[in-house]
Protein backbone atom coordinates (compact mmCIF):
# COMPACT_ATOMS: atom_id res chain seq x y z
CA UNK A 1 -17.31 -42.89 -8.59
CA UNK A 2 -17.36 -41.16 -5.52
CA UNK A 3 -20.57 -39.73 -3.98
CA UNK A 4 -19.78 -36.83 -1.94
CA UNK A 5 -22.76 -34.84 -0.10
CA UNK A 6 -22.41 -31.17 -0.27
CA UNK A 7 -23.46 -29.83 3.31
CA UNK A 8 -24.37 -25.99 3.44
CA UNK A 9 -24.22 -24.45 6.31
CA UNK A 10 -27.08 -22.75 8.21
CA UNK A 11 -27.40 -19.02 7.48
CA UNK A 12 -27.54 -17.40 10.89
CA UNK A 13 -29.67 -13.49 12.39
CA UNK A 14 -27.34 -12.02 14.08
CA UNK A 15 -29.70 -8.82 14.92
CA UNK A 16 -33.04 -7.32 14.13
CA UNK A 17 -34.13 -3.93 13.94
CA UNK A 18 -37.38 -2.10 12.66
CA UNK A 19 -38.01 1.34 10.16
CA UNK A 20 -39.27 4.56 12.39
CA UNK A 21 -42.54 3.31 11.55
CA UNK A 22 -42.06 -0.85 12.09
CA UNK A 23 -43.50 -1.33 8.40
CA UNK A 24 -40.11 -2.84 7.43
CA UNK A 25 -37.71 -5.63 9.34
CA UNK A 26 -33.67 -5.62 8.54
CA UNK A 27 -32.11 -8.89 9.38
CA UNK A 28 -28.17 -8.99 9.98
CA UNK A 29 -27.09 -12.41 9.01
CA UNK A 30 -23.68 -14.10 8.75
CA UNK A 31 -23.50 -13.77 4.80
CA UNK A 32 -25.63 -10.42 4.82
CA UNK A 33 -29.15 -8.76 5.43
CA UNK A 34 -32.49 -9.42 4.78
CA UNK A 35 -35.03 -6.83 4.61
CA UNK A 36 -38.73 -8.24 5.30
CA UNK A 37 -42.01 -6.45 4.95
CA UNK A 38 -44.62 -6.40 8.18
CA UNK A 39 -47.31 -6.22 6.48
CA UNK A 40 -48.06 -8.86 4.99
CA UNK A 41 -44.72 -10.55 6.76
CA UNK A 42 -42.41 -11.35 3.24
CA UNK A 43 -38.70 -10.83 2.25
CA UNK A 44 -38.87 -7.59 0.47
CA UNK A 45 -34.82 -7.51 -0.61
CA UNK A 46 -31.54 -9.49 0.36
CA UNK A 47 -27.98 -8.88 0.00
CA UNK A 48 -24.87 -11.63 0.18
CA UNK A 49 -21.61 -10.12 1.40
CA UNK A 50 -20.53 -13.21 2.12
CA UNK A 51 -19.56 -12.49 5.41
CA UNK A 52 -21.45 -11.44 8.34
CA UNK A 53 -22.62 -8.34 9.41
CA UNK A 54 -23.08 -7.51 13.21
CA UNK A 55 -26.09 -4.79 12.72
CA UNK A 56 -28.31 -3.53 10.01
CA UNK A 57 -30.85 -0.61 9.73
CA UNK A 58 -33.06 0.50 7.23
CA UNK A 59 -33.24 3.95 6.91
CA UNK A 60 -37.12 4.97 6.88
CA UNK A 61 -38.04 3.64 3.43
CA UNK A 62 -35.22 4.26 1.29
CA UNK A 63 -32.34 2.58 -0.45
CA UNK A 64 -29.72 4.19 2.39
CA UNK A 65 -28.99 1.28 4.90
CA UNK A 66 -26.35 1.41 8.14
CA UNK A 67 -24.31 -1.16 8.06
CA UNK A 68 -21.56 -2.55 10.89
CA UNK A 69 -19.63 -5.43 9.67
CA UNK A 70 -17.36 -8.16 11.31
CA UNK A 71 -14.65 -8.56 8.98
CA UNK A 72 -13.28 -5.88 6.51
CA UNK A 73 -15.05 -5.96 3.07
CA UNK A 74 -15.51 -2.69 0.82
CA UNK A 75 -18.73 -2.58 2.12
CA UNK A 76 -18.90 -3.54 5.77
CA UNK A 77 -15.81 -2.37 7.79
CA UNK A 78 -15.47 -4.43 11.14
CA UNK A 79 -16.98 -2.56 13.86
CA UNK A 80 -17.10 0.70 12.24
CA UNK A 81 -21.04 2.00 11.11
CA UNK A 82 -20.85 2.22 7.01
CA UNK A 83 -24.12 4.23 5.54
CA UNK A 84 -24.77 2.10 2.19
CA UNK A 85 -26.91 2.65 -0.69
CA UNK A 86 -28.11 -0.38 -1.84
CA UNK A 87 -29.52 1.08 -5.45
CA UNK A 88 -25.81 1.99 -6.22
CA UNK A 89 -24.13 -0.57 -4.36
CA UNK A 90 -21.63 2.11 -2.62
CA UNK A 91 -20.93 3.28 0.81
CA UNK A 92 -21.34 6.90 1.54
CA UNK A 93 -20.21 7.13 4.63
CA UNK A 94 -18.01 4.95 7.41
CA UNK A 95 -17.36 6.55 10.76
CA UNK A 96 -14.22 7.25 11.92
CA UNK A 97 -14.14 5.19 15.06
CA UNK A 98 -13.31 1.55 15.30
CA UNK A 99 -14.92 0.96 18.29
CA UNK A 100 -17.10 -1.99 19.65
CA UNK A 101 -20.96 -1.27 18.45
CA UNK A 102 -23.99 -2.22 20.72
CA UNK A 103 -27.15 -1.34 18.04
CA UNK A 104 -27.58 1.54 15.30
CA UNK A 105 -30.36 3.59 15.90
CA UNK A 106 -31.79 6.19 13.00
CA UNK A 107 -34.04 8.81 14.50
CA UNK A 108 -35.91 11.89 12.74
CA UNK A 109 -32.19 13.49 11.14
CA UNK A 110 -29.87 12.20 13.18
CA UNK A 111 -27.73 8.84 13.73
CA UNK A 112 -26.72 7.56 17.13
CA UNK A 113 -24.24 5.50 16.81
CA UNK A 114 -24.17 3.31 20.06
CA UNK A 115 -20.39 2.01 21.05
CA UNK A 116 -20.16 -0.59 24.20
């Protein structure tokens, strides 16, 4: 019999962002997102896409998450901002522009949505 090693391959951050009041972290990663708590520093929530996502951002404390993918999934679109709701698993809303994105950026009612 053959004994062949399965090798996994290193899940990488691609960004980082912080809540409007820095007590949550959002971690884009090459399968998905992470969401940590500051305090006390621990994973809170995860999600696999299985693919990666360029940026992530928690929307103050809620389910609703902004989402910019690399590849096209029903979820992430590739460069394109996606609004998900994580408790329903279901995008609300994807902009219209496919342009290339520099950050996300949530502030009081209002979405910037930074292209290069």
């Amino acid at each position: 019999m053959e004994n062949a090693s399965k090798t996994e391959k290193a899940e990488i951050i691609n960004s980082v962002s912080f809540n409007a009041d820095n007590t949550f972290m959002a971690a884009a990663t090459s399968i998905g997102f992470k969401i940590y708590s500051t305090q006390p520093f621990a994973l809170r929530h995860q999600r696999d896409f299985g693919t990666p996502l360029q940026f992530v951002e928690l929307i103050n404390k809620s389910n609703l998450i902004g989402l910019v993918g690399e590849k096209e999934t029903p979820f992430t679109p590739p460069n394109r901002l996606a609004i998900f709701d994580d408790s329903k698993l279901f995008p609300l809303f994807r902009s219209p522009k496919n342009n290339s994105r520099s950050n996300i950026l949530f502030k009081d009612n209002a979405v910037e949505d930074k292209a290069k």
